[in-house]
C-alpha atoms as a PDB file:
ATOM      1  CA  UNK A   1       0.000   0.000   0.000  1.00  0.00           C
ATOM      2  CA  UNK A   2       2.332   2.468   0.679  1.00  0.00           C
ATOM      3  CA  UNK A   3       4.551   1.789  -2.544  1.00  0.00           C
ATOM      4  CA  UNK A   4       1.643   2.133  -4.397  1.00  0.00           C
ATOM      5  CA  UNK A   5       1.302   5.525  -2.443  1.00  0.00           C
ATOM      6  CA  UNK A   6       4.652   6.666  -3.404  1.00  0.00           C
ATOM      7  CA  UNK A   7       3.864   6.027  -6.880  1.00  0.00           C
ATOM      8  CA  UNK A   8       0.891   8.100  -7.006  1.00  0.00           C
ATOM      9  CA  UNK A   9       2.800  10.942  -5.253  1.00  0.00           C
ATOM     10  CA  UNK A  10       5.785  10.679  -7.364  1.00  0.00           C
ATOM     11  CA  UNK A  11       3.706  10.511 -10.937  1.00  0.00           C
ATOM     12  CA  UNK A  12       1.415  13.598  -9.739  1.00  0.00           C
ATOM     13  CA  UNK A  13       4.842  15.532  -8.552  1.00  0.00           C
ATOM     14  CA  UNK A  14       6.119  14.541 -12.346  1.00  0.00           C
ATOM     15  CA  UNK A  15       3.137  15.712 -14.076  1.00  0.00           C
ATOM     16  CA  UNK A  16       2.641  18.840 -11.813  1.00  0.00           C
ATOM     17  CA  UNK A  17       6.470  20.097 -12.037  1.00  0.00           C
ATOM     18  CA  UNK A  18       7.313  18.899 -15.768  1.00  0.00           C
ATOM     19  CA  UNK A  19       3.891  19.945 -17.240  1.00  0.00           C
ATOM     20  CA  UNK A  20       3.369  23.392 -16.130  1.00  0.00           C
ATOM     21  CA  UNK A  21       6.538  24.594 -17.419  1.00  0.00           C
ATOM     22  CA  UNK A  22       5.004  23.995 -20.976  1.00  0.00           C
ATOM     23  CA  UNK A  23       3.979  27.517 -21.797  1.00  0.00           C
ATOM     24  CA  UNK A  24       5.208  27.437 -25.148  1.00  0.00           C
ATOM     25  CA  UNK A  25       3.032  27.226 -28.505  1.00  0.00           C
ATOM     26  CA  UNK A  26       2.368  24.044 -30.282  1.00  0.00           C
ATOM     27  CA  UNK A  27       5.752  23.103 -32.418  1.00  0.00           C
ATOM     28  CA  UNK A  28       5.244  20.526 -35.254  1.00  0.00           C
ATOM     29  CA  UNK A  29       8.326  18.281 -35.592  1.00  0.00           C
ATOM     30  CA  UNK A  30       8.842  15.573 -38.274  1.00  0.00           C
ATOM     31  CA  UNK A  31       7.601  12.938 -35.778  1.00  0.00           C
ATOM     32  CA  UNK A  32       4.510  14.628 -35.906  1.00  0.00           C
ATOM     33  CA  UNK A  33       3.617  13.271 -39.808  1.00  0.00           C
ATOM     34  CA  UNK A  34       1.585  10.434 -38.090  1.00  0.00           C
ATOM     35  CA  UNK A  35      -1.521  10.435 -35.676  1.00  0.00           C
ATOM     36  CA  UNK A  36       0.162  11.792 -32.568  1.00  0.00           C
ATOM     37  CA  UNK A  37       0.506  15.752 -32.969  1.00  0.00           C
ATOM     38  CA  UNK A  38       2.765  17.652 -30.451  1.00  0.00           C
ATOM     39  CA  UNK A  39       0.217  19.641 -27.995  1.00  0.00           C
ATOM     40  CA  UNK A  40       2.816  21.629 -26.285  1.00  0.00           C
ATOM     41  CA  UNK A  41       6.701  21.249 -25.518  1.00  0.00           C
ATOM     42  CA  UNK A  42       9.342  22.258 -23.525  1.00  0.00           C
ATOM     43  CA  UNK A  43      13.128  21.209 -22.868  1.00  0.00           C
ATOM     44  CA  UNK A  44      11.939  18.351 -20.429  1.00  0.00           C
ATOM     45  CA  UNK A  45       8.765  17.302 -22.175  1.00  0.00           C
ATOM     46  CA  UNK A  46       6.536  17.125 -25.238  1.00  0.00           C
ATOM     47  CA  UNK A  47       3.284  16.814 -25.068  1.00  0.00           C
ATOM     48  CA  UNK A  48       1.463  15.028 -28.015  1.00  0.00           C
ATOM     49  CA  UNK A  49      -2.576  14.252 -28.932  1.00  0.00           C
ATOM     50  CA  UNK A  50      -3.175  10.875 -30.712  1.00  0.00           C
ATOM     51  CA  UNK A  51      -5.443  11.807 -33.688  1.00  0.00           C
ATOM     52  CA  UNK A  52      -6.489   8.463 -34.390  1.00  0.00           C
ATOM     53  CA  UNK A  53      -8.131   8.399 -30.983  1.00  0.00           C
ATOM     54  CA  UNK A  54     -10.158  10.712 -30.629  1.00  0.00           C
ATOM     55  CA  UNK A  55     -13.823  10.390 -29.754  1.00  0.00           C
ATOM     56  CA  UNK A  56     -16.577  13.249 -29.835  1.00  0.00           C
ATOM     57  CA  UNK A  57     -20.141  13.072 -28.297  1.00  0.00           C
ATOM     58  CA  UNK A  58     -22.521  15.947 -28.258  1.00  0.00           C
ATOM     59  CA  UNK A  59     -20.605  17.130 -24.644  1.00  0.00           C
ATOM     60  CA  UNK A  60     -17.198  16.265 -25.088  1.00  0.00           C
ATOM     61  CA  UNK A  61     -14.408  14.766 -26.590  1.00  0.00           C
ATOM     62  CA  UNK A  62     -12.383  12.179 -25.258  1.00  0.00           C
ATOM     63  CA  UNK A  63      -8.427  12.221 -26.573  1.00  0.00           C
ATOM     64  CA  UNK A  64      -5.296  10.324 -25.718  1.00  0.00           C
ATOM     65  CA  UNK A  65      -2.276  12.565 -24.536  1.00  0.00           C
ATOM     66  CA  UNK A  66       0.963  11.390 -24.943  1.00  0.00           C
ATOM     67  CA  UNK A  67       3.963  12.729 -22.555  1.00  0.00           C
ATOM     68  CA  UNK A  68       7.762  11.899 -23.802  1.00  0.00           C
ATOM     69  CA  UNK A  69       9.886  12.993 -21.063  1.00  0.00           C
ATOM     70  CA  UNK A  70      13.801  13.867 -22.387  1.00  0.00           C
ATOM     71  CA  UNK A  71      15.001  12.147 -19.086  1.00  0.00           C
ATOM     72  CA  UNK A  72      14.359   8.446 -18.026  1.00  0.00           C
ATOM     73  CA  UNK A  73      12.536   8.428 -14.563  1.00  0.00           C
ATOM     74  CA  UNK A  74      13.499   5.821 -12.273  1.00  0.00           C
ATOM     75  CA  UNK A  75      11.917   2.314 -11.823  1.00  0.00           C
ATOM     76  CA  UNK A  76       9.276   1.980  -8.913  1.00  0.00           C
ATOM     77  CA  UNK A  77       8.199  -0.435  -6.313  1.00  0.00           C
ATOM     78  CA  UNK A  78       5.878  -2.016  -8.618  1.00  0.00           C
ATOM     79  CA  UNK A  79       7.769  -1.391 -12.095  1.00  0.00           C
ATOM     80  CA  UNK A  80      11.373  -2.409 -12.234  1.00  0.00           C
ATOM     81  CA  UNK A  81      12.567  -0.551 -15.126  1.00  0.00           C
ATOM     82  CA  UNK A  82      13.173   3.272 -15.729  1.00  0.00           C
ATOM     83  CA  UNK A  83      10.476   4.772 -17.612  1.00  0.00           C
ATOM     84  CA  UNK A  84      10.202   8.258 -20.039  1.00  0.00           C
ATOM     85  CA  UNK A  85       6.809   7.728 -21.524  1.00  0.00           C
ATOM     86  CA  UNK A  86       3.315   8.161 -20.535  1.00  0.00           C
ATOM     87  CA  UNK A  87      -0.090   8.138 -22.032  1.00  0.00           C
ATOM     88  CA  UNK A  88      -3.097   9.332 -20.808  1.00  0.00           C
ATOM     89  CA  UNK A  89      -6.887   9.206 -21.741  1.00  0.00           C
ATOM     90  CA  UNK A  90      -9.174  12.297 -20.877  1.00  0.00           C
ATOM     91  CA  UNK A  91     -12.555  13.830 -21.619  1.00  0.00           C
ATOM     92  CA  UNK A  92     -12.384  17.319 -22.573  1.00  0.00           C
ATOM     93  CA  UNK A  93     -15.374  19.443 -22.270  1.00  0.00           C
ATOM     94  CA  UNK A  94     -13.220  22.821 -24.104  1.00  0.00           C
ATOM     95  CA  UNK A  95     -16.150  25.285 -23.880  1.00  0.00           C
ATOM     96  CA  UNK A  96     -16.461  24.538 -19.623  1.00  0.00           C
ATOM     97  CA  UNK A  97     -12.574  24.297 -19.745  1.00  0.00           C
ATOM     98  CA  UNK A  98     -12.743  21.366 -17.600  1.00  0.00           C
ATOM     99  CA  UNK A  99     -11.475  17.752 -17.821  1.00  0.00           C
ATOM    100  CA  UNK A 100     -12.317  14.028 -16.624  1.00  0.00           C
ATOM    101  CA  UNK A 101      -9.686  11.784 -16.431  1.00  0.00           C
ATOM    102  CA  UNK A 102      -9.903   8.180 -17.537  1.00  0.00           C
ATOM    103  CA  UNK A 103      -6.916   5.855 -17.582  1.00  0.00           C
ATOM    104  CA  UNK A 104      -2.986   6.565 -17.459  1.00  0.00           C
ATOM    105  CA  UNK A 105      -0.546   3.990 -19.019  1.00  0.00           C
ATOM    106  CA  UNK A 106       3.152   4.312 -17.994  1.00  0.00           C
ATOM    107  CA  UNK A 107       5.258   2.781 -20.684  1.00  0.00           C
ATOM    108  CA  UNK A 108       9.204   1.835 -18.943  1.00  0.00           C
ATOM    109  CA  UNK A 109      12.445   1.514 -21.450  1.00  0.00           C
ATOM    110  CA  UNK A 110      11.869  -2.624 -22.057  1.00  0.00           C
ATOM    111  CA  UNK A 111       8.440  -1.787 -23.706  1.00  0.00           C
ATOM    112  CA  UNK A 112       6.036  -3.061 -20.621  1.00  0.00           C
ATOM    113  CA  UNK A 113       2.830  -0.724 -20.290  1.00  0.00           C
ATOM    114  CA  UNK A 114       2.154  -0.973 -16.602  1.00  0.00           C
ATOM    115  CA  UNK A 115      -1.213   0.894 -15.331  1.00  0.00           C
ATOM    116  CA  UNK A 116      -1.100   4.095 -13.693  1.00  0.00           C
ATOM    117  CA  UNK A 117      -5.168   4.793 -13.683  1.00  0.00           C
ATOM    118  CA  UNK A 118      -4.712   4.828  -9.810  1.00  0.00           C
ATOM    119  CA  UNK A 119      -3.479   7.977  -9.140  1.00  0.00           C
ATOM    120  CA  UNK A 120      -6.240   9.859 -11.141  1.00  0.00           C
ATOM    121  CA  UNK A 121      -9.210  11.596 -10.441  1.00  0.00           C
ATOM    122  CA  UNK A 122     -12.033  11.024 -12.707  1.00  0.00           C
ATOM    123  CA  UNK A 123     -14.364  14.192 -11.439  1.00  0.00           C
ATOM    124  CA  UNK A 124     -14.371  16.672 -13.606  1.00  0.00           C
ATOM    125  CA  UNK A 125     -12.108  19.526 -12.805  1.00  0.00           C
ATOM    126  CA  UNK A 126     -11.461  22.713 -14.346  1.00  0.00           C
ATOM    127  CA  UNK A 127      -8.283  22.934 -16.281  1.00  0.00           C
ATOM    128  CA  UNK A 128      -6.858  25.410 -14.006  1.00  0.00           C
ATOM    129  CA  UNK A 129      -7.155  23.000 -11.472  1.00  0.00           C
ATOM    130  CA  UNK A 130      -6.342  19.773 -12.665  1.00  0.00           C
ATOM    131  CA  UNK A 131      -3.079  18.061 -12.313  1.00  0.00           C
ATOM    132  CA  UNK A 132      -1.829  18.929 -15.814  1.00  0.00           C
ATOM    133  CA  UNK A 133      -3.237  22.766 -16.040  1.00  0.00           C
ATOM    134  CA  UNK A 134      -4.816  24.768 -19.000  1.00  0.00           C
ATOM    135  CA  UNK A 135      -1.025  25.052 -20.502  1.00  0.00           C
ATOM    136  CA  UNK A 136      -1.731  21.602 -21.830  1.00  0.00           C
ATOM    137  CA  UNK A 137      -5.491  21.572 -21.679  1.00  0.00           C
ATOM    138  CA  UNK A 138      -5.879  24.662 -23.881  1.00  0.00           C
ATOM    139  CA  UNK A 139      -3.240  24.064 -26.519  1.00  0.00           C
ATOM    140  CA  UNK A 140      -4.877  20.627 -26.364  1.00  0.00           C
ATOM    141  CA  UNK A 141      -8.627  22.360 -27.435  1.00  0.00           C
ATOM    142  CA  UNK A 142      -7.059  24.664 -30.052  1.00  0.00           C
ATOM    143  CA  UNK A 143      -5.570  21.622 -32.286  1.00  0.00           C
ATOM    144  CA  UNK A 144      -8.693  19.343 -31.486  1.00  0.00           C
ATOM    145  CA  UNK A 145     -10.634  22.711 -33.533  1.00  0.00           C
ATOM    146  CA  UNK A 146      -7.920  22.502 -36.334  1.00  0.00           C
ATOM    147  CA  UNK A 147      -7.900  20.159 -39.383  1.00  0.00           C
ATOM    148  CA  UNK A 148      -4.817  18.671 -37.623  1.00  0.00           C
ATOM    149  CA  UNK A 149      -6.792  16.687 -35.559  1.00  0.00           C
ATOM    150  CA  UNK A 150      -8.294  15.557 -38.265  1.00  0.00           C
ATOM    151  CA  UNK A 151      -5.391  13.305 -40.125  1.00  0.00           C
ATOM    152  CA  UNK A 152      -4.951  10.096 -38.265  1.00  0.00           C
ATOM    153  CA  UNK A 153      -9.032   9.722 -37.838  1.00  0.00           C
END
């Protein structure tokens, strides 16, 4: 219990230092020629949105964000090997600016997906508020109203 603990408090200190130091503008790189497009980025992460994923009701839309972290994180209680890659599923209500979270996939460096859904919160919460703030939230809205978005679907 209180490795899992640990792990939620270390993956919510990750998200909450690494993520809102991504003020910058969406950049397009050449990785971005297939469904994931790059959200936001800074020197420690890049944030991208899988267009193939994403789902739209009359409410919502529910997206996949991807986070590639430029250094490996180190192995946990329950996952042995260091990690730099994340994925995350969320619904995104853009016009309340708020967010639901829905599952959280931590991806180490031998390829093993391990489940991080634990440490979220699936309430909705305003993007100010939430965990990974309106710098990725908002950047996040502005491509999912772009033909972008549009590519891998």
């Amino acid at each position: 219990m209180r490795s899992s603990l640990s792990f939620r408090v270390f993956v919510l200190i990750q998200l909450a230092t690494l993520v809102t130091a991504c003020n910058r503008r969406p950049v397009a790189t050449d990785r971005d020629g297939g469904p994931w497009v790059t959200v936001t980025q800074n020197p420690s992460l890049k944030v991208a949105l899988d267009t193939s994923r994403i789902g739209t009701d009359s409410l919502a839309k529910t997206v996949w964000l991807g986070f590639d972290y430029t250094v490996t994180n180190p192995p946990m209680t329950d996952m042995p090997h260091l990690w730099r890659r994340m994925e995350s599923r969320h619904v995104l209500d853009c016009a309340g600016r708020r967010a639901k979270d829905i599952a959280m996939v931590i991806i180490d460096t031998a390829g093993v997906r391990h489940d991080g859904s634990s440490v979220l919160v699936p309430a909705w919460q305003s993007f100010d508020r939430h965990p990974l703030t309106a710098s990725v939230f908002t950047p996040a809205c502005q491509l999912l109203d772009s033909p972008r978005a549009h590519r891998g679907a």
